[in-house]
Protein backbone atom coordinates (compact mmCIF):
# COMPACT_ATOMS: atom_id res chain seq x y z
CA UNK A 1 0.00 0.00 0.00
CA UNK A 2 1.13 3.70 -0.63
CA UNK A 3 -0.40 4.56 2.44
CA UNK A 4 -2.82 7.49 1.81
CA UNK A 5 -4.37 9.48 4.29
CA UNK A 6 -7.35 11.35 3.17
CA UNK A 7 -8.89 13.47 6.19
CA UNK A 8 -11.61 15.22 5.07
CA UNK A 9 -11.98 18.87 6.19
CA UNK A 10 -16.00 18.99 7.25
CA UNK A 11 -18.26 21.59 5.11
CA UNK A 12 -17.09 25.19 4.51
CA UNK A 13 -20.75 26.25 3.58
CA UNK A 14 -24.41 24.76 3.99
CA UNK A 15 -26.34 25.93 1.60
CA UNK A 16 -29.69 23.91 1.20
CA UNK A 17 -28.82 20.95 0.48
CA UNK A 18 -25.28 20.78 -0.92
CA UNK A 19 -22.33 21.45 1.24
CA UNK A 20 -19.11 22.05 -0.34
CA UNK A 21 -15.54 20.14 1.53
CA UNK A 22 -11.56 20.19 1.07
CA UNK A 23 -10.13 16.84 1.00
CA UNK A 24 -6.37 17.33 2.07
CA UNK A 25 -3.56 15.07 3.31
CA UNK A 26 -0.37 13.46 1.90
CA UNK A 27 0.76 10.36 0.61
CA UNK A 28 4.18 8.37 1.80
CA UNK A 29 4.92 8.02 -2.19
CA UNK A 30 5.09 10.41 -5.04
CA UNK A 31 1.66 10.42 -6.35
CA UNK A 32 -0.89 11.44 -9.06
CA UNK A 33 -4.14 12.12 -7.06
CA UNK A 34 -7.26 12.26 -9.13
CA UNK A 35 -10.52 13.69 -8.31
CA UNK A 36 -13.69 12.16 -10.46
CA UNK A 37 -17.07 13.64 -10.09
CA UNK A 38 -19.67 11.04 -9.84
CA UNK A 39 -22.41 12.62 -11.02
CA UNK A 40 -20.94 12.75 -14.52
CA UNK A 41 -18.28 10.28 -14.08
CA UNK A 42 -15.72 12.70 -15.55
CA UNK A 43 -12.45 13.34 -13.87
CA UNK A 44 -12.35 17.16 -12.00
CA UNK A 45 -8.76 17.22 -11.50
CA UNK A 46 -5.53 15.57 -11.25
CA UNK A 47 -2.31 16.19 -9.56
CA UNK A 48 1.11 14.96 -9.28
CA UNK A 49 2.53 15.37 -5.97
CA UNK A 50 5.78 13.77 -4.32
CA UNK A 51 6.18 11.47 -1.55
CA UNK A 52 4.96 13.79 1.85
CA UNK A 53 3.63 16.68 0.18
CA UNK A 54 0.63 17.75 0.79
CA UNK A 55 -2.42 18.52 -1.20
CA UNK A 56 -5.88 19.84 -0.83
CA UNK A 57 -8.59 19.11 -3.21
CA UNK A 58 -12.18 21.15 -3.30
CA UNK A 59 -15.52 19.31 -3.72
CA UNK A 60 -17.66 22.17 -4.22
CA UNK A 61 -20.52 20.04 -3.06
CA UNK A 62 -20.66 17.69 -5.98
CA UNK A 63 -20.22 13.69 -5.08
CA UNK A 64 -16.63 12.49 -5.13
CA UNK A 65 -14.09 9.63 -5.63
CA UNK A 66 -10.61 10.66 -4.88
CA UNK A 67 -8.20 8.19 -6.20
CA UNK A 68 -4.67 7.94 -5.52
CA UNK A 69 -2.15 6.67 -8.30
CA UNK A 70 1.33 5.41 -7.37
CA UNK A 71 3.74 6.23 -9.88
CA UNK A 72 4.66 2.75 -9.25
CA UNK A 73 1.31 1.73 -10.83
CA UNK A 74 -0.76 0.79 -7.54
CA UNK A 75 -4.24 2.30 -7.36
CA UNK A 76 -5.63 3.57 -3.78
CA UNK A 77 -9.36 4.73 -3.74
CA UNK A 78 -10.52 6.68 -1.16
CA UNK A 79 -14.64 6.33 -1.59
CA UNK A 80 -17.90 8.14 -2.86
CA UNK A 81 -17.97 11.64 -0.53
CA UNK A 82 -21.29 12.70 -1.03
CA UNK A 83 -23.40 16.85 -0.32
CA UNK A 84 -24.45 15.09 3.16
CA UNK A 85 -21.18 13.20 4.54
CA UNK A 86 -18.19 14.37 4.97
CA UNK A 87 -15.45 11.79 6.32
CA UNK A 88 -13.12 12.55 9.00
CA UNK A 89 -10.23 10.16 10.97
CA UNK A 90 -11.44 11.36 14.79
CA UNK A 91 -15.46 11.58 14.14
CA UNK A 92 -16.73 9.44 17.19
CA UNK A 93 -18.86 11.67 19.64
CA UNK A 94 -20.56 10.21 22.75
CA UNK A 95 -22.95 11.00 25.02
CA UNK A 96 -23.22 9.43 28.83
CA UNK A 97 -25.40 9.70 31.98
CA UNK A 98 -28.10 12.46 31.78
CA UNK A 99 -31.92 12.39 33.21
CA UNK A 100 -34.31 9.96 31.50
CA UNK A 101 -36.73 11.49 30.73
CA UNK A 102 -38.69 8.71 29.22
CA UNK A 103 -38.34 6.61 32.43
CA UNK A 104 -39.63 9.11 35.15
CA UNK A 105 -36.37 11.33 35.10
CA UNK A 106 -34.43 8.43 36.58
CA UNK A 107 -30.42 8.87 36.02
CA UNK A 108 -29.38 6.64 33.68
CA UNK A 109 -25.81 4.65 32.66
CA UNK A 110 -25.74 4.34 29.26
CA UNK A 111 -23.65 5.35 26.73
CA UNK A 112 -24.08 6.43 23.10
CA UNK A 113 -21.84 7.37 20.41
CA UNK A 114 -22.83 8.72 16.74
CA UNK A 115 -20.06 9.23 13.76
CA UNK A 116 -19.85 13.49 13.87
CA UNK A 117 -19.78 13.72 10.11
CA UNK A 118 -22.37 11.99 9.28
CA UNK A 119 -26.07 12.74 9.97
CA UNK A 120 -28.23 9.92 11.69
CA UNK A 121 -29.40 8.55 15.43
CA UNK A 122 -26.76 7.66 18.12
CA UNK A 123 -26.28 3.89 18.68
CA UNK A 124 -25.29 1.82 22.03
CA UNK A 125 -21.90 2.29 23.01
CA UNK A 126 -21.92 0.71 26.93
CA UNK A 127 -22.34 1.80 30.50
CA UNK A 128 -20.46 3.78 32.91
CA UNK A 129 -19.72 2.28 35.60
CA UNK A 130 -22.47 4.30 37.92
CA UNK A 131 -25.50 6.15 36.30
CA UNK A 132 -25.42 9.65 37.46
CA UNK A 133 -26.47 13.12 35.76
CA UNK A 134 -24.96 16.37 35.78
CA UNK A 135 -21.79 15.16 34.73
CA UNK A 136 -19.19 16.39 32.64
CA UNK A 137 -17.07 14.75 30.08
CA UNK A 138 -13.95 15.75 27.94
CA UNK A 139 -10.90 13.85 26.01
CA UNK A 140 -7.61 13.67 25.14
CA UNK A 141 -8.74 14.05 21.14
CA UNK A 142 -7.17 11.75 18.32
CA UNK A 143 -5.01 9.67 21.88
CA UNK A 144 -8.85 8.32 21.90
CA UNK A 145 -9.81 7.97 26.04
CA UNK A 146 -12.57 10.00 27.16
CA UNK A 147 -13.52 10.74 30.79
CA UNK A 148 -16.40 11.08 32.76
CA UNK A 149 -16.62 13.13 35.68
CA UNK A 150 -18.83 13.06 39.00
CA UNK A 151 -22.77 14.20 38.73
CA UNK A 152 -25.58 13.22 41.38
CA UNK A 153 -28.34 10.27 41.33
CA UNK A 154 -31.74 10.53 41.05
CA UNK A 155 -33.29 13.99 42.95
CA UNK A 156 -29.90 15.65 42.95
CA UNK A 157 -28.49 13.62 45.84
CA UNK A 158 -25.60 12.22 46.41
CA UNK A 159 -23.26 13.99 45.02
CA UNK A 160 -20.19 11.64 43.13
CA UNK A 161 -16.66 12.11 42.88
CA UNK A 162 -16.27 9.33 40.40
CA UNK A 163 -14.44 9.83 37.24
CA UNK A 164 -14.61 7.16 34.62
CA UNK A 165 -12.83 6.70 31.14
CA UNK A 166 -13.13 5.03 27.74
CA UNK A 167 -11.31 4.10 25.01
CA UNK A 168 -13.29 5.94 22.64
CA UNK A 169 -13.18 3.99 19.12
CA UNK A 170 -14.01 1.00 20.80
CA UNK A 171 -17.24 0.43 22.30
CA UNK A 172 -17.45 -1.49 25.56
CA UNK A 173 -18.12 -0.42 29.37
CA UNK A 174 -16.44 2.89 31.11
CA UNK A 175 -13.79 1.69 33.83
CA UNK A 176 -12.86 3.55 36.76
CA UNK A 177 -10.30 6.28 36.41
CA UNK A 178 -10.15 8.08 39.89
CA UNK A 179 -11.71 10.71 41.64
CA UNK A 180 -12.88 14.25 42.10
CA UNK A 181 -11.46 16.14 45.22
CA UNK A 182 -14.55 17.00 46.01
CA UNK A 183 -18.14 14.87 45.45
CA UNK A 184 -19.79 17.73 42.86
CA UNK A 185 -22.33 18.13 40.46
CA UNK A 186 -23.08 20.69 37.51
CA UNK A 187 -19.53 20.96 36.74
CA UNK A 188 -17.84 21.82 33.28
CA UNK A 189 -13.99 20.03 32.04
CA UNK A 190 -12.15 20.76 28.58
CA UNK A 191 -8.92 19.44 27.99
CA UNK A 192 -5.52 20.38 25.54
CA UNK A 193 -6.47 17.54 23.36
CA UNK A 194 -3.45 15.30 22.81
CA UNK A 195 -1.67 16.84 25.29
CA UNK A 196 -3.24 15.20 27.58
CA UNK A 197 -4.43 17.21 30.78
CA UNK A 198 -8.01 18.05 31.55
CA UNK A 199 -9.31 20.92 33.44
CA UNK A 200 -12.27 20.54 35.48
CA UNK A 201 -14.34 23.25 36.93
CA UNK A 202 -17.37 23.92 39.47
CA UNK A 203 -17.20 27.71 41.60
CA UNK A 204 -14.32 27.65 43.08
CA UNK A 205 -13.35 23.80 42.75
CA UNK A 206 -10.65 23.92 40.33
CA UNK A 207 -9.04 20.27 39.33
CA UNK A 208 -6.67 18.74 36.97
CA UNK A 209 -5.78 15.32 35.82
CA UNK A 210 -3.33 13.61 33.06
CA UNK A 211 -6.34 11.71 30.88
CA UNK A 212 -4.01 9.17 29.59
CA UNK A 213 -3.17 7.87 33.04
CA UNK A 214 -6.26 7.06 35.46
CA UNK A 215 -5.35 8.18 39.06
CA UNK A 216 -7.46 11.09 41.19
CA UNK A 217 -7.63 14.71 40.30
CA UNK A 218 -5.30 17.48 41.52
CA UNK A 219 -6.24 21.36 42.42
CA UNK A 220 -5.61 23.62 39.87
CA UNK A 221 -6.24 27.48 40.32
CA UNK A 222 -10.00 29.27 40.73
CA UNK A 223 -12.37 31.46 38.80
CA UNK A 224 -12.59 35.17 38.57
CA UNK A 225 -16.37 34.88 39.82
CA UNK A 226 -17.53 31.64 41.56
CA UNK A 227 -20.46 30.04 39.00
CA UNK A 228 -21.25 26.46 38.20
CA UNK A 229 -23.56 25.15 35.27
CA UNK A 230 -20.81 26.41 32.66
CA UNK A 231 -19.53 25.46 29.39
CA UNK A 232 -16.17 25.00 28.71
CA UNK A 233 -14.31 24.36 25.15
CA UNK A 234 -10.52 25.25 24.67
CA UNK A 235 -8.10 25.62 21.12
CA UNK A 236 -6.59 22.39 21.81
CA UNK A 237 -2.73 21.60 22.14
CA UNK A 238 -2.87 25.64 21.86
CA UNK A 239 -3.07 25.62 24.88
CA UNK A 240 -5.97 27.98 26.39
CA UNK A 241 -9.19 27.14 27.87
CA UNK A 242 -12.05 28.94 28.02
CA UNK A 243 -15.34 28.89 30.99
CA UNK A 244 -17.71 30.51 29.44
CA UNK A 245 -20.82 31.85 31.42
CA UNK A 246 -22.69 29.98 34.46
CA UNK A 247 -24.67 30.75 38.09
CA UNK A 248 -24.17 30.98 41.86
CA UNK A 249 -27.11 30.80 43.19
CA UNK A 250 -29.90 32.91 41.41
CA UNK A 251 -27.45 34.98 39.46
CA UNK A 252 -26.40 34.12 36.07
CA UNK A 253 -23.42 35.56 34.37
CA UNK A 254 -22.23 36.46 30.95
CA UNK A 255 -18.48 36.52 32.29
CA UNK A 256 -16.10 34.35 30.33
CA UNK A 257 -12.44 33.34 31.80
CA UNK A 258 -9.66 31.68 30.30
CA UNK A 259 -6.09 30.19 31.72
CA UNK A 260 -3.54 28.56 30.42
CA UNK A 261 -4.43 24.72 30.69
CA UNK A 262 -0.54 23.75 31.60
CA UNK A 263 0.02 26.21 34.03
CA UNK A 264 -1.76 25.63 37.42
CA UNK A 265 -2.67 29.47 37.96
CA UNK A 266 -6.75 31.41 38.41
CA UNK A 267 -8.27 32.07 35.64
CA UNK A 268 -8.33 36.21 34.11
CA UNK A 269 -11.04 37.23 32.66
CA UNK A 270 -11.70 37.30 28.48
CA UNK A 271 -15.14 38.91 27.80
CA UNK A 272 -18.71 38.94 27.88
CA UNK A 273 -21.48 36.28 26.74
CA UNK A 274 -24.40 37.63 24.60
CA UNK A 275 -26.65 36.68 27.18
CA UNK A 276 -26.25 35.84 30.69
CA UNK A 277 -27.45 32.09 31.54
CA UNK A 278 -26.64 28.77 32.78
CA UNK A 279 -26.98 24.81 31.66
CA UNK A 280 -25.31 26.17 27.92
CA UNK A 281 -22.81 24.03 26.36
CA UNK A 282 -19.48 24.31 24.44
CA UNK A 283 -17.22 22.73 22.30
CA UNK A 284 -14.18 24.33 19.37
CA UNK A 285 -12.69 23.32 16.35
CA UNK A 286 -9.37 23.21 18.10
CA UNK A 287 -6.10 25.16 16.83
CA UNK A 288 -8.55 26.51 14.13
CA UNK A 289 -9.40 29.34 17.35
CA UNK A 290 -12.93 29.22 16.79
CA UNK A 291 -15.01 28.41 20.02
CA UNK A 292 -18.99 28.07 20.12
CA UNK A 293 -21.41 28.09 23.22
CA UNK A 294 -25.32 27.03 22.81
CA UNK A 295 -28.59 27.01 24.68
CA UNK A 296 -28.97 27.55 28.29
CA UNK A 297 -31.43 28.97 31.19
CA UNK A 298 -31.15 33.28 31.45
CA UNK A 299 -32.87 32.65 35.17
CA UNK A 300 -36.30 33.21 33.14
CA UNK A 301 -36.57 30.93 30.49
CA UNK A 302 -34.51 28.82 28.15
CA UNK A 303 -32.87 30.26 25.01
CA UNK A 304 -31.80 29.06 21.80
CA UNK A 305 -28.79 31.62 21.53
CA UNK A 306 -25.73 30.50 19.84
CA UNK A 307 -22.25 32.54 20.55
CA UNK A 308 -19.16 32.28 19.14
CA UNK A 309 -15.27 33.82 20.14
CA UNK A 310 -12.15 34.01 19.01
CA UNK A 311 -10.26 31.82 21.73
CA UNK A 312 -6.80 32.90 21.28
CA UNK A 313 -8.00 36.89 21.32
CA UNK A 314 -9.63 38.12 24.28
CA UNK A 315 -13.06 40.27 23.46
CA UNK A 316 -16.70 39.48 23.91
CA UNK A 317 -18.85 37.20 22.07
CA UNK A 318 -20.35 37.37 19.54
CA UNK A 319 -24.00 36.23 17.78
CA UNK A 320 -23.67 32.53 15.77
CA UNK A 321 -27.19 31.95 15.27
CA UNK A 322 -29.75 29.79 16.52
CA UNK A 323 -30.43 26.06 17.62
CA UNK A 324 -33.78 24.94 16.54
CA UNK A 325 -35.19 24.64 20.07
CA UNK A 326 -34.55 26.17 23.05
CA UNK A 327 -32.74 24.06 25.74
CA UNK A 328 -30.29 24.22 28.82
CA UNK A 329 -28.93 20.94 29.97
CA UNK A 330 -27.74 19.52 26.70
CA UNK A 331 -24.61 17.63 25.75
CA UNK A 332 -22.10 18.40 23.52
CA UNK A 333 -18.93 17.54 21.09
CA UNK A 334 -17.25 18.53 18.06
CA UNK A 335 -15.02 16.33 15.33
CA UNK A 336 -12.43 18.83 16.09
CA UNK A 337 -10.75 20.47 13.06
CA UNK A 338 -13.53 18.97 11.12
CA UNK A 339 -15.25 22.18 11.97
CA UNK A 340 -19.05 20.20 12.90
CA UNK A 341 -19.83 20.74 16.49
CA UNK A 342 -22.96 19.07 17.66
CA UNK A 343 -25.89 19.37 20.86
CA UNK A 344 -28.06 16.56 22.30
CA UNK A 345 -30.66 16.43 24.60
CA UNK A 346 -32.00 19.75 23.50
CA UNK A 347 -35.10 21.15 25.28
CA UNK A 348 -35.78 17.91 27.48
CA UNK A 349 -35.66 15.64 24.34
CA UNK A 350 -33.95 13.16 22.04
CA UNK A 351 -32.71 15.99 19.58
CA UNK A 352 -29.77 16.41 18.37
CA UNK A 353 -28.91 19.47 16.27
CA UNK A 354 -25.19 20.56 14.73
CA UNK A 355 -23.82 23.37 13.18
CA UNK A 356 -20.75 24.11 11.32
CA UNK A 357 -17.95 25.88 13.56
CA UNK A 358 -16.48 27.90 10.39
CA UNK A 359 -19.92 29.18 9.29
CA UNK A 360 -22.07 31.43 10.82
CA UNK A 361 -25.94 30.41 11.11
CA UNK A 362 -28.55 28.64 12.49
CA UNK A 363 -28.48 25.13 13.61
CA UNK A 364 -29.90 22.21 11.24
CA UNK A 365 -31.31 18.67 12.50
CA UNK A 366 -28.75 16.01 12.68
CA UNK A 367 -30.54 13.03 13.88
CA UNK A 368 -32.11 11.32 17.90
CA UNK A 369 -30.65 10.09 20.94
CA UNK A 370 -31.52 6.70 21.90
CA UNK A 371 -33.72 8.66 24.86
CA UNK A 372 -34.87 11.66 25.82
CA UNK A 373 -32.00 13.16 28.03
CA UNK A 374 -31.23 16.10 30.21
CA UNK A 375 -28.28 17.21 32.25
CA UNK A 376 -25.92 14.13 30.32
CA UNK A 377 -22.03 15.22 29.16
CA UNK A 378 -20.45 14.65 25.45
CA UNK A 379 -16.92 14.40 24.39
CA UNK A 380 -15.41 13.08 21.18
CA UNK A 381 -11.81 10.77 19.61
CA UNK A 382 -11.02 14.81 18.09
């Protein structure tokens, strides 16, 4: 085999109901790569590249078959990529734990996962190994272990300081990992991807811990303004993470910190939300700087706001658009640098909605939960 690799950049535009991709990567031998459109069956382009260099092919939402040609002769095809799939190495997302609400709001276990960049309904993944909601959930990206982190039971009470993990591409039962410092719910985590530390977060409970080695969390540093019920997304091996609005008490808050994820020092503060609120989520396309928060409660009622920064500049947010339904209490992942970030459990329900990170606009229907969940965590393999 030439050994191709042919990530797929997700959509740059959705535009009814053709989205347009780049299909970039490099080969380990000098190349001719060949780009037929399958509507027509006529060949698009073709280029000759050498071994290692990199190319980047546009779709421009037409179906696809990207073939690679050795100059030694050997063919490599990479498949049909079609106006409503993209394809992308790290595209697992899951969702774990949450409030059933088919089953009289009893905390459930399980454990679903969906492929990012493609639409459709999450499937079984396993259990964790205690069911518990208001958890929170991050990963160490393409190094492909997840973790789960404390929640409550049923009613709110007790509070857990379990912390779980995954190996994310391969379904299968959550193991034990550690512990919290403290037994918390209704806290938020991100993580510097694949290098490996995630931050987790509730007022002024501040913890670390190395995801690719189980053991219990450290302290870290604290917030500028104690709040729970946040989201949290970061720009990856960058470096920065980012808490991004939450409550104490009856107050909500449109503040937004960040701190460096491998220093252990507080948190300064970055901007404003849109709104003020609590029970939003978060997620980023990584060292691509773009970070998006969705949903939450403004102490009134729920709202459907979507608001997006510029993680590596400090400033406020501003307006991304809309998700289809208002909801607080929702999970949430992205597939990374694949630019498609995606919400479950929106407005009490089996929903799921995405959006793409690079384009401003409303959110579109991606496909259903297994159950109608609230207060659950996501994380994804980007």
């Amino acid at each position: 085999m030439i050994g191709v690799r042919f990530p797929v950049v997700a959509p740059k535009k959705y535009k009814g109901y053709k989205m347009s991709y780049t299909i970039s990567g490099t080969t380990n031998a000098s190349s001719r790569i060949i780009s037929i459109n399958t509507n027509v069956y006529s060949v698009e382009s073709t280029k000759l590249i050498s071994a290692n260099e990199p190319y980047s092919i546009d779709s421009n939402g037409n179906n696809k078959i990207i073939i690679s040609r050795a100059t030694s002769g050997e063919i490599v095809g990479f498949g049909g990529v079609s106006p409503t799939k993209t394809y992308y190495g790290n595209d697992i997302g899951l969702f774990a734990g949450g409030e059933n609400r088919n089953n009289s709001n009893t905390v459930t276990n399980n454990i679903t996962y969906i492929n990012i960049s493609t639409t459709g309904n999450a499937q079984f993944f396993g259990y964790l190994t205690l069911a518990r909601s208001c958890l929170t959930a991050t990963s160490n990206g393409a190094n492909n272990r997840g973790i789960f982190i404390a929640g409550s039971a049923t009613g709110y009470t007790p509070y857990y300081n379990t912390i779980d993990y995954v190996t994310i591409s391969s379904a299968g039962n959550a193991t034990d990992f550690g512990d919290t410092t403290t037994e918390l719910n209704y806290f938020t985590a991100t993580s510097n991807n694949t290098n490996n530390r995630g931050i987790i977060v509730r007022k002024d409970f501040y913890n670390y811990v190395t995801i690719s080695t189980a053991a219990n969390a450290s302290t870290y540093g604290s917030l500028t303004v104690l709040r729970s019920s946040s989201a949290s997304f970061s720009n990856g091996t960058n470096n920065r993470g980012l808490i991004y609005a939450g409550n104490y008490s009856s107050t909500r808050y449109n503040t937004i910190d960040y701190y460096t994820i491998t220093s252990t020092s507080n948190a300064s503060d970055f901007g404003d939300a849109t709104v003020a609120r609590n029970g939003l989520v978060g997620f980023s396309n990584l060292t691509n700087n773009r970070g998006i928060a969705a949903g939450g409660y403004n102490g009134t009622v729920s709202v459907n706001t979507i608001d997006y920064v510029t993680i590596s500049s400090t400033g406020n947010a501003i307006d991304f658009g809309d998700l289809l339904y208002t909801g607080s209490g929702a999970s949430s992942m992205s597939n990374g640098l694949g630019n498609i970030g995606v919400i479950g459990g929106i407005n009490l329900s089996n929903i799921i909605n995405y959006v793409m990170i690079t384009s401003l606009g409303n959110a579109c229907a991606f496909g259903e939960l297994t159950m109608s969940l609230f207060a659950g965590s996501g994380t994804s393999n980007a």
